[in-house]
C-alpha atoms as a PDB file:
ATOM      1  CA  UNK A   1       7.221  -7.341   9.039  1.00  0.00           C
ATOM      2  CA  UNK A   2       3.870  -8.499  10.239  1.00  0.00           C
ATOM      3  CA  UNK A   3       1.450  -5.393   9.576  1.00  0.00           C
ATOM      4  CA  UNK A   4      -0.149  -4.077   5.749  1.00  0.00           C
ATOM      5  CA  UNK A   5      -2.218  -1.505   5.852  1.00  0.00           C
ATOM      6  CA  UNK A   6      -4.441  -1.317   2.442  1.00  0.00           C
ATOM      7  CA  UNK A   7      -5.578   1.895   1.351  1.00  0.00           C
ATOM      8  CA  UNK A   8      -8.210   1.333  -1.535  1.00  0.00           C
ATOM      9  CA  UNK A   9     -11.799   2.035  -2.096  1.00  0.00           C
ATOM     10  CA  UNK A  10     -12.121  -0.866  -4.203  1.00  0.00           C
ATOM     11  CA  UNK A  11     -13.750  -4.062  -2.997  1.00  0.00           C
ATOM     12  CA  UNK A  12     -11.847  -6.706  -5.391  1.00  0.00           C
ATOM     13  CA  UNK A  13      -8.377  -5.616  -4.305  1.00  0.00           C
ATOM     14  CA  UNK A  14      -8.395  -5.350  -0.293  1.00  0.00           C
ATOM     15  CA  UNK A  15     -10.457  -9.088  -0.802  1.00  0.00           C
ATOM     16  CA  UNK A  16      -7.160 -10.240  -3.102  1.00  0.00           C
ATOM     17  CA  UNK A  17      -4.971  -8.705  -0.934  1.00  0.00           C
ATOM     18  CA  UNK A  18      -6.596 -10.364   1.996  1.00  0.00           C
ATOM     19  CA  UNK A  19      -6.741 -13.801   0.481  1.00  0.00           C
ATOM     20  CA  UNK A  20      -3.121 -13.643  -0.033  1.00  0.00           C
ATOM     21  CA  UNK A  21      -1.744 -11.939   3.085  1.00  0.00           C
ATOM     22  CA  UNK A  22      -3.082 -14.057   5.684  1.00  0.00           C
ATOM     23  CA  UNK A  23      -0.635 -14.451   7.633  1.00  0.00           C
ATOM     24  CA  UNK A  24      -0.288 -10.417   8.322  1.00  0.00           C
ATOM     25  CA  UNK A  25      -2.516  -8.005  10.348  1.00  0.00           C
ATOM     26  CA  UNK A  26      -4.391  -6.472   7.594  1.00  0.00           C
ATOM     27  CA  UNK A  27      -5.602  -2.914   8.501  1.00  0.00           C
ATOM     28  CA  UNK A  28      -7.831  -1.341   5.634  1.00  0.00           C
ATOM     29  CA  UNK A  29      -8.353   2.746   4.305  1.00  0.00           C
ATOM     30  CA  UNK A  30     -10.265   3.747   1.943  1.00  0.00           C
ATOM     31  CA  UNK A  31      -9.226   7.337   2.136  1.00  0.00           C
ATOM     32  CA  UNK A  32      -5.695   8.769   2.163  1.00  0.00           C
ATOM     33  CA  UNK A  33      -7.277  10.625   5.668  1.00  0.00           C
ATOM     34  CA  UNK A  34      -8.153   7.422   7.252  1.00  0.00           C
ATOM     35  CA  UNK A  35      -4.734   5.793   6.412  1.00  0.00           C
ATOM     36  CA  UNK A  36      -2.612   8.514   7.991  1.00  0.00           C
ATOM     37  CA  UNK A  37      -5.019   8.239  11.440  1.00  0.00           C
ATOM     38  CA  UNK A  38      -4.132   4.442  10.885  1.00  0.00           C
ATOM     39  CA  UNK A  39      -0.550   5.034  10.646  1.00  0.00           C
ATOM     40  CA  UNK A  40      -0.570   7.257  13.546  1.00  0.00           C
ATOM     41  CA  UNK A  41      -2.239   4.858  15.865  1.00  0.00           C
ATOM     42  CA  UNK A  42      -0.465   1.567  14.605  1.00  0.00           C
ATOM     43  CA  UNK A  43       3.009   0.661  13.758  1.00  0.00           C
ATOM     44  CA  UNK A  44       2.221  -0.175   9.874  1.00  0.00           C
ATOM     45  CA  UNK A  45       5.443  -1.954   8.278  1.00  0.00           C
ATOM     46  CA  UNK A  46       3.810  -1.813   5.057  1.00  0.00           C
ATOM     47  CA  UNK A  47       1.188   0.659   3.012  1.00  0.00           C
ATOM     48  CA  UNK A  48      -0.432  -1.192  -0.421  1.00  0.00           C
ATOM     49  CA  UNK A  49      -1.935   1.743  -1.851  1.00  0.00           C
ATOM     50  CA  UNK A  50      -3.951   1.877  -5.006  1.00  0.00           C
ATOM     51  CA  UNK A  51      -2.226   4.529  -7.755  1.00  0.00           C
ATOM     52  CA  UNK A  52      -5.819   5.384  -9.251  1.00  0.00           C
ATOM     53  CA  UNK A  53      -6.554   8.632  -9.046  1.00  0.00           C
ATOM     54  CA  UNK A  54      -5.289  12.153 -10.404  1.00  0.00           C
ATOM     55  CA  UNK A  55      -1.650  12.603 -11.172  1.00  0.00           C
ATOM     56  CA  UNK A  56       0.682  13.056  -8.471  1.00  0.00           C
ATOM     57  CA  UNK A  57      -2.148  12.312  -6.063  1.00  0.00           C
ATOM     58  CA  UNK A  58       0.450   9.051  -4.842  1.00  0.00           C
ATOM     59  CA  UNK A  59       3.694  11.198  -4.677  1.00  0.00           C
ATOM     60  CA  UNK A  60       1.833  13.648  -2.042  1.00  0.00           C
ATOM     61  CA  UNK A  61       0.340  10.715  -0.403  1.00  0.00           C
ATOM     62  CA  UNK A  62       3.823   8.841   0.208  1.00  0.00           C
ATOM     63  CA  UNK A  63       5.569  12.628   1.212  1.00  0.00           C
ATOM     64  CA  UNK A  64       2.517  12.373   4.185  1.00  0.00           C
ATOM     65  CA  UNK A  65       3.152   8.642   5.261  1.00  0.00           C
ATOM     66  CA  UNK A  66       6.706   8.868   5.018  1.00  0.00           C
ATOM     67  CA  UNK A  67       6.529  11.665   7.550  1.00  0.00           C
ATOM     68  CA  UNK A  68       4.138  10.492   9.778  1.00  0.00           C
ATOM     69  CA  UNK A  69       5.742   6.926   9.544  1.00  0.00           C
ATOM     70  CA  UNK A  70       9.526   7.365   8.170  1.00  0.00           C
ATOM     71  CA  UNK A  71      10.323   3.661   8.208  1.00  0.00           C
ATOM     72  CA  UNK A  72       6.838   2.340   6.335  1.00  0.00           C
ATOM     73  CA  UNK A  73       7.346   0.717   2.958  1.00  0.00           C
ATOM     74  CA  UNK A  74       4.806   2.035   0.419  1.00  0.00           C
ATOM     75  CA  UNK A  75       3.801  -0.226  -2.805  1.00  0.00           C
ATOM     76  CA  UNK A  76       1.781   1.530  -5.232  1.00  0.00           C
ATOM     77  CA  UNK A  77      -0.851  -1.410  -6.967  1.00  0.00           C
ATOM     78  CA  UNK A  78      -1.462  -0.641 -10.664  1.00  0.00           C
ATOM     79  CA  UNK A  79      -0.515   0.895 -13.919  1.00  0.00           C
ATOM     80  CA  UNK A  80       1.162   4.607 -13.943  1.00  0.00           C
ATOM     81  CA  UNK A  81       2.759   3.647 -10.177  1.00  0.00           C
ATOM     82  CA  UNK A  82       5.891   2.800 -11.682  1.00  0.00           C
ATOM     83  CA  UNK A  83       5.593   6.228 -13.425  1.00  0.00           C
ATOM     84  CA  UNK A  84       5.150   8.620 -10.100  1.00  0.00           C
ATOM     85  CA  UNK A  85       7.901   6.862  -8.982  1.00  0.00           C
ATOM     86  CA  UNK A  86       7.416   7.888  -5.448  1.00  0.00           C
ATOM     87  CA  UNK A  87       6.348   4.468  -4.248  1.00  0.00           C
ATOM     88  CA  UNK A  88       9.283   2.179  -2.336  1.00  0.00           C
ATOM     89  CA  UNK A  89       7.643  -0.879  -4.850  1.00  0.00           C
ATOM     90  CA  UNK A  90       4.826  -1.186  -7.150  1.00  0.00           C
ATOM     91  CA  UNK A  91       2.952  -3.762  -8.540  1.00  0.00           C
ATOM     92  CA  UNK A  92       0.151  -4.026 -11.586  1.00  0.00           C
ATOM     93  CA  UNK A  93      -3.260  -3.775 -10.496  1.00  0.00           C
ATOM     94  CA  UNK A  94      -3.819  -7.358 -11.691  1.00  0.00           C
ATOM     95  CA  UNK A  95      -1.452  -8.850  -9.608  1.00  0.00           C
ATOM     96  CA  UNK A  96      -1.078 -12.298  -8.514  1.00  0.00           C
ATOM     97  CA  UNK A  97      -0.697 -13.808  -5.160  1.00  0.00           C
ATOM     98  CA  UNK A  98       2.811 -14.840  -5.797  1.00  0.00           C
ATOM     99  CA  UNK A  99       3.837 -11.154  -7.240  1.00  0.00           C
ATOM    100  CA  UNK A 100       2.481  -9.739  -3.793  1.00  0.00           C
ATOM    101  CA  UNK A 101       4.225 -12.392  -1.971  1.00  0.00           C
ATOM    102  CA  UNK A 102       7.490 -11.704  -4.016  1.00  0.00           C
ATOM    103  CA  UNK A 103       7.420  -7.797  -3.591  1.00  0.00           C
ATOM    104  CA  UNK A 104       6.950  -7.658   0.314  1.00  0.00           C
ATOM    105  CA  UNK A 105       9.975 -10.642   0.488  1.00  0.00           C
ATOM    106  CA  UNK A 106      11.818  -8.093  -1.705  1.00  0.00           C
ATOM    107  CA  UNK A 107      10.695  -5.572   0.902  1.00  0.00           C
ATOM    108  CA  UNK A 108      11.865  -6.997   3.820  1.00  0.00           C
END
């Protein structure tokens, strides 16, 4: 697993995400839209995708990657993810670099 693809609109996460993936390729979305042209056009192991937003809103969004992109892993970052429970993995939205770290090993 070498790829993430980040699908946020907020600043704070892709830069903690960023800090602690380094060694990945780091694509970035900050629409749903964008992230399934990403998927499309790149082989993306694994989608970190922030649960804000209205209710069910990450259930239909991991239906759409999961079809476009069967075999992509999809961790939903913050509180309620764990609640949709549509998500391969989630994590809270104030994770730490060694949560991150321990969710994609878990992943893989």
């Amino acid at each position: 697993m070498n790829t993430v693809l980040v699908l946020t609109a907020d600043e704070a996460i892709r830069g903690r995400v960023a800090r602690s993936l380094s060694k990945f390729s780091i694509f970035e979305a900050r629409s749903e839209g964008e992230a399934c042209q990403t998927l499309r056009l790149v082989d993306i192991d694994v989608v970190l995708r922030d649960s804000k937003g209205p209710a069910g809103a990450l259930a239909g969004f991991v239906v759409a990657a999961k079809e476009i992109a069967p075999r992509t892993l999809v961790v939903a970052i913050g509180e309620g993810a764990q609640d949709e429970g549509s998500a391969d993995f989630s994590i809270p939205e104030a994770f730490t670099a060694r949560e991150l770290d321990a969710v994609l090993h878990h992943a893989l």
